[in-house]
C-alpha atoms as a PDB file:
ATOM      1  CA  UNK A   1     -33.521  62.260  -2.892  1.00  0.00           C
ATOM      2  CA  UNK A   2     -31.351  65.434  -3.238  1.00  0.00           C
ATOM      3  CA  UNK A   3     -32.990  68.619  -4.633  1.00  0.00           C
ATOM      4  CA  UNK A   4     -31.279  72.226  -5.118  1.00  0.00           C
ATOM      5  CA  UNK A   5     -33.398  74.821  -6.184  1.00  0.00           C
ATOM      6  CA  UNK A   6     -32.607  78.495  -7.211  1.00  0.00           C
ATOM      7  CA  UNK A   7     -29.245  78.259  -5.298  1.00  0.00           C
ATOM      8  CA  UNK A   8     -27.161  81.529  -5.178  1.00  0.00           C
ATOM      9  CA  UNK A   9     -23.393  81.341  -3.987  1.00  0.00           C
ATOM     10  CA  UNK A  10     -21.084  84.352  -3.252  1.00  0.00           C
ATOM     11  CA  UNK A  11     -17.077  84.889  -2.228  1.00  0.00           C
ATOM     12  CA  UNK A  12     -14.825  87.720  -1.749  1.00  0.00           C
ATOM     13  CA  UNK A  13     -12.428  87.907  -4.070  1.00  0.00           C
ATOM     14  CA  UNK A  14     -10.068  90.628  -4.288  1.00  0.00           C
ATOM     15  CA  UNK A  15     -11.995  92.530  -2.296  1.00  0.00           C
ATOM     16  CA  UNK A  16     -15.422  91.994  -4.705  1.00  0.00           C
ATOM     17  CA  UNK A  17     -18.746  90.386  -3.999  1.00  0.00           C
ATOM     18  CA  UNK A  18     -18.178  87.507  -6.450  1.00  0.00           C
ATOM     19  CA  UNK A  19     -20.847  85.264  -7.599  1.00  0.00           C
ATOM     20  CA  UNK A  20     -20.129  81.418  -8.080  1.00  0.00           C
ATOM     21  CA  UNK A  21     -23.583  79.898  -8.467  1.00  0.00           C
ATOM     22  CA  UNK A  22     -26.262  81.823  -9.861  1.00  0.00           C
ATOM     23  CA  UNK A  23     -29.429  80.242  -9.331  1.00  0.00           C
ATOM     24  CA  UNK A  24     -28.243  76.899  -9.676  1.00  0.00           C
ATOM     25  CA  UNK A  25     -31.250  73.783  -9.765  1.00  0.00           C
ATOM     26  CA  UNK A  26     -30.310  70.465  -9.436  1.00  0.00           C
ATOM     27  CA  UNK A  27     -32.064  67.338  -8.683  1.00  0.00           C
ATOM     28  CA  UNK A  28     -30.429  64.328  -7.741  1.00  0.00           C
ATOM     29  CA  UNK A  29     -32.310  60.764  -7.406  1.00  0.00           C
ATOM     30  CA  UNK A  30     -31.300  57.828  -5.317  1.00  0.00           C
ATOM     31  CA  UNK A  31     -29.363  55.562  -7.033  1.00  0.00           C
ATOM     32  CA  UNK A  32     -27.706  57.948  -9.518  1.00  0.00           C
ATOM     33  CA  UNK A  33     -24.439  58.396 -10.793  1.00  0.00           C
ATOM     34  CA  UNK A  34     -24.427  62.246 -11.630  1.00  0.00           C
ATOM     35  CA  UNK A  35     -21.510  63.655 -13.115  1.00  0.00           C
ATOM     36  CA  UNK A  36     -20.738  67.637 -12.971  1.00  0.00           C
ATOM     37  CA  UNK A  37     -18.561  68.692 -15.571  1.00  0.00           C
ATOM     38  CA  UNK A  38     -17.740  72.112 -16.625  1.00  0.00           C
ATOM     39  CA  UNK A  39     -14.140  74.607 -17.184  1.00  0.00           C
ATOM     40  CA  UNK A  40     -12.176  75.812 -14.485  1.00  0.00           C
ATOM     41  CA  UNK A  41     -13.828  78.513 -12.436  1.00  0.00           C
ATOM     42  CA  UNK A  42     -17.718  77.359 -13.411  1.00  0.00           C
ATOM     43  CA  UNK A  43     -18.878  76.456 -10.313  1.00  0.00           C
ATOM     44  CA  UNK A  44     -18.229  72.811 -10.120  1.00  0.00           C
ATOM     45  CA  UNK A  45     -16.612  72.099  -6.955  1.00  0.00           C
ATOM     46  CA  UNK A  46     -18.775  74.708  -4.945  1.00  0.00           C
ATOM     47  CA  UNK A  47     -22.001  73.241  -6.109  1.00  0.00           C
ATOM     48  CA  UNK A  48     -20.663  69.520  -4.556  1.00  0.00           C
ATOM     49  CA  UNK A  49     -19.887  71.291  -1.390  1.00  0.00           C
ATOM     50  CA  UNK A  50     -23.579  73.161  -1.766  1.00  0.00           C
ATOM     51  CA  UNK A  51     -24.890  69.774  -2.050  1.00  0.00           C
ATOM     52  CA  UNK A  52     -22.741  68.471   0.279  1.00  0.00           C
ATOM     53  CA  UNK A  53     -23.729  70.354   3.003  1.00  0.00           C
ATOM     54  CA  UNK A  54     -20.279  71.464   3.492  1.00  0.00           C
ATOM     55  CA  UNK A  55     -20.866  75.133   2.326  1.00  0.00           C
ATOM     56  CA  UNK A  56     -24.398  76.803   2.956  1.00  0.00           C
ATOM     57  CA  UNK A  57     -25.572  78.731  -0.122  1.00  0.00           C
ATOM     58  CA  UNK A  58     -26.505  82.871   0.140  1.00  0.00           C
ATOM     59  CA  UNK A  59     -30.125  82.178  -1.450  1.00  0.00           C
ATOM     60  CA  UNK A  60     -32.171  79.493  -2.476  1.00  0.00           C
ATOM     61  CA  UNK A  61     -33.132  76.011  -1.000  1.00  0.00           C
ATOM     62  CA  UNK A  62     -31.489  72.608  -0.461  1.00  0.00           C
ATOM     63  CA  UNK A  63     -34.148  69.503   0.201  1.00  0.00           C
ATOM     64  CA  UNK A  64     -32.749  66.074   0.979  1.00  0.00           C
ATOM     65  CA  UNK A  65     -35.421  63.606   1.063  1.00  0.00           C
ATOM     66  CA  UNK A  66     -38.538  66.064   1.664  1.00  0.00           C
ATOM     67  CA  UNK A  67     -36.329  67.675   5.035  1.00  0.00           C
ATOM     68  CA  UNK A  68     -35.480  71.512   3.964  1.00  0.00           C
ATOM     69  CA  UNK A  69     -31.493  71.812   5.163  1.00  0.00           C
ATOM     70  CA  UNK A  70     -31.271  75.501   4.243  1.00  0.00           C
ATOM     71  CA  UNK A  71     -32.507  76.949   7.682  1.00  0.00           C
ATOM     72  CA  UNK A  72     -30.879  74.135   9.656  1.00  0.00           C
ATOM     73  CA  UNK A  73     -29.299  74.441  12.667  1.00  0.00           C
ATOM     74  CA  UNK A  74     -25.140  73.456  12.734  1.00  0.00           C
ATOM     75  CA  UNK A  75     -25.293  70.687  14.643  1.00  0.00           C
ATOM     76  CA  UNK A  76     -28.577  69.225  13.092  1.00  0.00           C
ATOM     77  CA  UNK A  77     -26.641  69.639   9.854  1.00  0.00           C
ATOM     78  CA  UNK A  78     -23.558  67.828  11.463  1.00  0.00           C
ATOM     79  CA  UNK A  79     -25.499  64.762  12.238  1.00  0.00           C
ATOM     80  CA  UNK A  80     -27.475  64.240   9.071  1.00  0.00           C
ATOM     81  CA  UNK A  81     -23.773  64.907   6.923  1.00  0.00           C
ATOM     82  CA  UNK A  82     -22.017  62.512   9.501  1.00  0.00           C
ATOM     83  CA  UNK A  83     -24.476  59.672   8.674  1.00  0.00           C
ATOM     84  CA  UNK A  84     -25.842  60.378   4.970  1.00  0.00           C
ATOM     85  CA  UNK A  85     -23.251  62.036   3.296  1.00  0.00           C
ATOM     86  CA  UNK A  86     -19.801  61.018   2.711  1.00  0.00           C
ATOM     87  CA  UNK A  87     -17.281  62.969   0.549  1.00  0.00           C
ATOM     88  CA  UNK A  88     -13.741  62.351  -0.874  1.00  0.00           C
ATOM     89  CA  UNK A  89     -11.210  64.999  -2.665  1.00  0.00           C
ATOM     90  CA  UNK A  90      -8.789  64.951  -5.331  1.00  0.00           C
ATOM     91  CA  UNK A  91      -6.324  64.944  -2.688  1.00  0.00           C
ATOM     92  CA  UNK A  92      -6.752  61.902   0.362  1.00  0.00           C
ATOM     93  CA  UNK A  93      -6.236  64.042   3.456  1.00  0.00           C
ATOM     94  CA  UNK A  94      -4.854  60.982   5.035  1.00  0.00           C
ATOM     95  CA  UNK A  95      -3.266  61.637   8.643  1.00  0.00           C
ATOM     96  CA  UNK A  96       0.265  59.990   7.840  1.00  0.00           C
ATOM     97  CA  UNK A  97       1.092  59.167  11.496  1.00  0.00           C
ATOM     98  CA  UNK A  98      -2.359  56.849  11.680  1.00  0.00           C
ATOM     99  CA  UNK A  99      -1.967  53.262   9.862  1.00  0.00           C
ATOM    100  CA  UNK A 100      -4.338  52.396   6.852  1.00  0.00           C
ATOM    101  CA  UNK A 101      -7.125  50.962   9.421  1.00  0.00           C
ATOM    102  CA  UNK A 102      -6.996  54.192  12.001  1.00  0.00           C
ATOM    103  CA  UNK A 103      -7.710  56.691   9.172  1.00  0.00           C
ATOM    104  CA  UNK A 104     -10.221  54.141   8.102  1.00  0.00           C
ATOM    105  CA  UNK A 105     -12.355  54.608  11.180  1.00  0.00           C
ATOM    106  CA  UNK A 106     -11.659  58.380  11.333  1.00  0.00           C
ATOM    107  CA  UNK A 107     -15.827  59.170  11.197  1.00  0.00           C
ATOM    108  CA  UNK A 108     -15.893  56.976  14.738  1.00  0.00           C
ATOM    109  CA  UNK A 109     -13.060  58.677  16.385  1.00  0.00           C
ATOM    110  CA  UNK A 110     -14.415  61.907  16.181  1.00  0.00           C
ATOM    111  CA  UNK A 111     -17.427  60.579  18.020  1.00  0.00           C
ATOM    112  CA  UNK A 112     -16.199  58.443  20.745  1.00  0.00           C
ATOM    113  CA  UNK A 113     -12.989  57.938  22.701  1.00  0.00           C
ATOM    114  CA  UNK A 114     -12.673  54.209  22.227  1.00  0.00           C
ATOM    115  CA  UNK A 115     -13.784  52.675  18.236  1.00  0.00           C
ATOM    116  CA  UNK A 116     -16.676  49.979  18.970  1.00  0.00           C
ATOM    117  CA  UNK A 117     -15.545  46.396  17.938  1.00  0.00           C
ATOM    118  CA  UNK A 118     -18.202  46.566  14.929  1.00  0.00           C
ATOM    119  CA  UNK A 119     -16.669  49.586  13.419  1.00  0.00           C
ATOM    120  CA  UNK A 120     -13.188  48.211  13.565  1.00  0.00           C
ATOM    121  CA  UNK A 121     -15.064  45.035  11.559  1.00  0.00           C
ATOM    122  CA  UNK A 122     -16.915  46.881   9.138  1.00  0.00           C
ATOM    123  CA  UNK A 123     -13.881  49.226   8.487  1.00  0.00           C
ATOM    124  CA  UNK A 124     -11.954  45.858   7.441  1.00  0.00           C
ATOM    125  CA  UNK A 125     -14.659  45.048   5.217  1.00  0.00           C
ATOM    126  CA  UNK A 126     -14.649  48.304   3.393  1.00  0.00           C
ATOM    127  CA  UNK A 127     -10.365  48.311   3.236  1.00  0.00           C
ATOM    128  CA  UNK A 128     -11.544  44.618   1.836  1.00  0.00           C
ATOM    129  CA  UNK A 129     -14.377  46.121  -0.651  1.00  0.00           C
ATOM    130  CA  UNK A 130     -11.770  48.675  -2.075  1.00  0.00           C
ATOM    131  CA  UNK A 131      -8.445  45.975  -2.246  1.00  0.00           C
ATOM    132  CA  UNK A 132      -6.590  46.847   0.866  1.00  0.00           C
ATOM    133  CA  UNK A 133      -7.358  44.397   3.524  1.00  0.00           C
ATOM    134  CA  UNK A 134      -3.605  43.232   3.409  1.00  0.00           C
ATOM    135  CA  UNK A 135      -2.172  46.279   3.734  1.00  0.00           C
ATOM    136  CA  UNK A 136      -4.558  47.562   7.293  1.00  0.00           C
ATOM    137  CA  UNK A 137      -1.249  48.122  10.077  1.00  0.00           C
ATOM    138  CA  UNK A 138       0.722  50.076   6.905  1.00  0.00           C
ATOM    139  CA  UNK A 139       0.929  54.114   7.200  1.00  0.00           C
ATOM    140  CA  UNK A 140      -0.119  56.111   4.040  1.00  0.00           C
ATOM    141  CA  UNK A 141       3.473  57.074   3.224  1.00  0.00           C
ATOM    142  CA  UNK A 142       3.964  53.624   1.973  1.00  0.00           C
ATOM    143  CA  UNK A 143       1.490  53.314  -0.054  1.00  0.00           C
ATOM    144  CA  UNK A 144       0.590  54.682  -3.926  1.00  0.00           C
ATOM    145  CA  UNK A 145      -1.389  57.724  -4.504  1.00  0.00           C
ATOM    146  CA  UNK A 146      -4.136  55.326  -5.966  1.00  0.00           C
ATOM    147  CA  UNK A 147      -4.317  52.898  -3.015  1.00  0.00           C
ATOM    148  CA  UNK A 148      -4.227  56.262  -0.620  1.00  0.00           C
ATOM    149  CA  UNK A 149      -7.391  57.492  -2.320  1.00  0.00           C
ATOM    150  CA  UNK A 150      -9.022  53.779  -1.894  1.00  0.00           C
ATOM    151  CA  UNK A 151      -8.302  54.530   1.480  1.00  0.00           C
ATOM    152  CA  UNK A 152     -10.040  57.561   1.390  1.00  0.00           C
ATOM    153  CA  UNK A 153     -12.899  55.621  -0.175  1.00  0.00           C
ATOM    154  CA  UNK A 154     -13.262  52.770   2.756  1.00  0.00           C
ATOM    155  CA  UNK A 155     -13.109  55.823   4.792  1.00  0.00           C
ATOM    156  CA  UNK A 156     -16.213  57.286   2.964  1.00  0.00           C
ATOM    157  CA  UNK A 157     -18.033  53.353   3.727  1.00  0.00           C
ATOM    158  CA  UNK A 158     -17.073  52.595   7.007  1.00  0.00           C
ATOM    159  CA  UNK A 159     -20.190  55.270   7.917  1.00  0.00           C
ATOM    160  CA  UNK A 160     -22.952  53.519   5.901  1.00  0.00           C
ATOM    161  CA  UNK A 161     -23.107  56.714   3.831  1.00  0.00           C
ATOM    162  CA  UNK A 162     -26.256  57.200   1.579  1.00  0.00           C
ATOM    163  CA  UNK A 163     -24.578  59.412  -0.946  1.00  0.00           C
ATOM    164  CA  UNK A 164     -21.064  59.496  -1.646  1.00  0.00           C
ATOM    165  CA  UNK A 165     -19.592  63.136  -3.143  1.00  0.00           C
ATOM    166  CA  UNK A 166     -16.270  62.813  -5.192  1.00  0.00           C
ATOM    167  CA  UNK A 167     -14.406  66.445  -5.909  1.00  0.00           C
ATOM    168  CA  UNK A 168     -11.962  65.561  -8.809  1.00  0.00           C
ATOM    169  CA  UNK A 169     -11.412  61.822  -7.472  1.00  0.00           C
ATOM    170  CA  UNK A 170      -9.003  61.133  -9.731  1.00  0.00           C
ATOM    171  CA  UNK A 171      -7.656  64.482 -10.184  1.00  0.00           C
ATOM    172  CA  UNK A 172      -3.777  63.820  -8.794  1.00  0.00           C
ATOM    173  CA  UNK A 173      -3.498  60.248 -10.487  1.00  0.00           C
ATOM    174  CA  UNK A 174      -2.215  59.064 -13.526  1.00  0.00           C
ATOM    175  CA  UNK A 175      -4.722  57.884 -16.221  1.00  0.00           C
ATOM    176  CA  UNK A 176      -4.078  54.067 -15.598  1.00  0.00           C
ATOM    177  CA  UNK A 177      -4.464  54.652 -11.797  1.00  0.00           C
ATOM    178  CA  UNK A 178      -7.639  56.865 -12.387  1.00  0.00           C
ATOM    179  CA  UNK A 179      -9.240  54.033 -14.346  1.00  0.00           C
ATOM    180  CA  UNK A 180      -9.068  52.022 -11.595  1.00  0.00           C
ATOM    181  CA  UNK A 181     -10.742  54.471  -8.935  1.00  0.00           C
ATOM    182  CA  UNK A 182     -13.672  54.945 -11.254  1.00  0.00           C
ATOM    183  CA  UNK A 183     -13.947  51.401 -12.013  1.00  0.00           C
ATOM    184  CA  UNK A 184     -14.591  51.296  -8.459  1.00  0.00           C
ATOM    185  CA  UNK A 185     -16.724  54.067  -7.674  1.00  0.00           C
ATOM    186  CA  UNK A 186     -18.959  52.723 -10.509  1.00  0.00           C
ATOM    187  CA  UNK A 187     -19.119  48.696  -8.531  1.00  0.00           C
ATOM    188  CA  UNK A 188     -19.819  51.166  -5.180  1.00  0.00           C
ATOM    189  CA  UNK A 189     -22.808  52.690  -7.595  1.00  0.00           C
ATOM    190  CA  UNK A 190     -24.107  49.253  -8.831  1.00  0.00           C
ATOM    191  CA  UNK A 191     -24.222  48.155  -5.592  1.00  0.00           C
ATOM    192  CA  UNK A 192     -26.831  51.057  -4.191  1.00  0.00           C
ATOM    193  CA  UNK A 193     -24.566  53.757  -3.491  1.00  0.00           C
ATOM    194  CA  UNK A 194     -25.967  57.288  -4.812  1.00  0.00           C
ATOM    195  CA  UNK A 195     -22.850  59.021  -6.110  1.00  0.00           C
ATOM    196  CA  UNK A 196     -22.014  63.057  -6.874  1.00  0.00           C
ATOM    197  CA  UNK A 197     -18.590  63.296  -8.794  1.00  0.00           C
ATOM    198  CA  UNK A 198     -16.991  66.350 -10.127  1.00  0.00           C
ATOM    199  CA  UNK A 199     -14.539  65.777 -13.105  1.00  0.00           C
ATOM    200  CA  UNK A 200     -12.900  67.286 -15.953  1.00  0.00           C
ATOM    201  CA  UNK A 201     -12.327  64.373 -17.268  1.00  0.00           C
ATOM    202  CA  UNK A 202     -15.122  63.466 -20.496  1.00  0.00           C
ATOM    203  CA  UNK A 203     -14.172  59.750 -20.334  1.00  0.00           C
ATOM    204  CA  UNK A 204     -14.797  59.564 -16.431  1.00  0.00           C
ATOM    205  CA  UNK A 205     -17.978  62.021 -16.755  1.00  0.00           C
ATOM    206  CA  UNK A 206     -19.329  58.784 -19.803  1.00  0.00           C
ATOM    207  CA  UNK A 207     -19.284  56.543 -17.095  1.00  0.00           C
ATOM    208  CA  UNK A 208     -21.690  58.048 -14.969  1.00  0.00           C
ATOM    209  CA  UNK A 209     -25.548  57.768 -15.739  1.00  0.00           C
ATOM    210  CA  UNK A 210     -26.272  61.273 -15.997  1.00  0.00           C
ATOM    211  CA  UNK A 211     -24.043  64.491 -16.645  1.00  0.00           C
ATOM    212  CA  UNK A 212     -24.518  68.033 -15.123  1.00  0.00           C
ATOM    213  CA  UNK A 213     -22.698  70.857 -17.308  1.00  0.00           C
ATOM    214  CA  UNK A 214     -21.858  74.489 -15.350  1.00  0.00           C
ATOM    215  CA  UNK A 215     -20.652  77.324 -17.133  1.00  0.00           C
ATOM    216  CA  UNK A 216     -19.857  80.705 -15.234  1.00  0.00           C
ATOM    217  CA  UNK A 217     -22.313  79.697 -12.477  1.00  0.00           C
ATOM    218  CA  UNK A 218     -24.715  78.340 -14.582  1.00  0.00           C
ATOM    219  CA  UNK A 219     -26.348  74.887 -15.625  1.00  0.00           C
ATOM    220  CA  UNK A 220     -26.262  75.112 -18.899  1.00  0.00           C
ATOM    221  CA  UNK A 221     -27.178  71.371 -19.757  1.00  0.00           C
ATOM    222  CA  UNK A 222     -27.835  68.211 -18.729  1.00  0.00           C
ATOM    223  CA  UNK A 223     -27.517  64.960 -20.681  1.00  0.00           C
ATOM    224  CA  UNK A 224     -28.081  61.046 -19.873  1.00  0.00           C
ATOM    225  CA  UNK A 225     -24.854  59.784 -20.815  1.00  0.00           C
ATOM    226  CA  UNK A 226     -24.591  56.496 -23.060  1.00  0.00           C
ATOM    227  CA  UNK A 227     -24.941  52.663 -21.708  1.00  0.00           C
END
């Protein structure tokens, strides 16, 4: 579904030509959970956005489903991201003056002026998929970090996304909290949804199918993780 081959990543820092990904080749199938787990600084969370589309890398080539994205133009890339791929963060990047619902059907007000009647329907499904349905006309300052990152998460589904890319999901929540994210995430992947997460966390990165380890750039090794 998602292939990464040979991919080469570079930033400034301090001045220096740094490399971040050094010929980095992934393949991701549809229907997996992936994990990619690896210490601080290994490339983690630059190979999601790689993958992602979010970031274009210096060398090598990204396929997803037999289209090459490396040579594609910006607002090609726009579209297919805006109705494939879906990504959340550690933090929810929730706009605090918008209730639960608005931020909900962010991906449609970026498109159009006035949110169809469908997407305002389907978004209440999603807040309903992820626990929230009673809680639609709040603002995020009332709620818990863990229901603002659920939000973030019906945000992700209101689009229909085909593969949903978590950076460090449960990076800013306590453990219990976390638990119940991932629990989540992993009903989202037995229902279909292909899912990318980054995590530090070895009991999270178990309950994916598959696990990605990066060290200074580098896959170093990839393991099927336990039933």
């Amino acid at each position: 579904m998602l292939s990464a081959s040979n991919i080469v990543k570079h930033f400034d820092i301090g001045g220096a030509r740094t490399p971040v990904l050094r010929e980095v080749s992934v393949d991701i199938e549809q229907g997996e959970f992936v994990a990619v787990v690896g210490r601080s600084g290994s490339g983690k969370t630059t190979l999601l956005n790689v993958l992602s589309t979010l970031i274009r890398p210096d060398a090598g080539v990204l396929r997803y489903r037999d289209e090459d994205l490396t040579g594609l133009a910006d607002q090609r890339l726009n579209t297919l991201r805006q109705s494939d791929f879906a990504v959340i963060f550690q933090f929810h990047h929730l706009l605090p003056y918008l209730t639960v619902l608005e931020n909900s059907l962010l991906p449609f007000m970026r498109s159009v002026r006035t949110v169809p009647r469908a997407a305002t329907e389907r978004a209440r499904r999603c807040l309903d998929r992820v626990g929230l349905a009673d809680k639609a006309d709040r603002l995020p300052g009332s709620l818990s970090g863990g229901e603002q990152q659920r939000v973030a998460i019906a945000r992700a589904l209101v689009k229909d996304s085909k593969v949903l890319f978590a950076d460090e999901p449960t990076g800013s929540l306590d453990k219990g909290t976390g638990g119940e994210i991932m629990a989540l995430l992993a009903d989202l992947h037995r229902d279909g949804l292909t899912v990318v997460m980054v995590t530090h966390d070895p009991d999270y990165a178990a309950m994916a199918g598959r696990t990605i380890y990066l060290e200074d750039g580098r896959v170093v090794a990839m393991a099927a993780c336990p039933a």
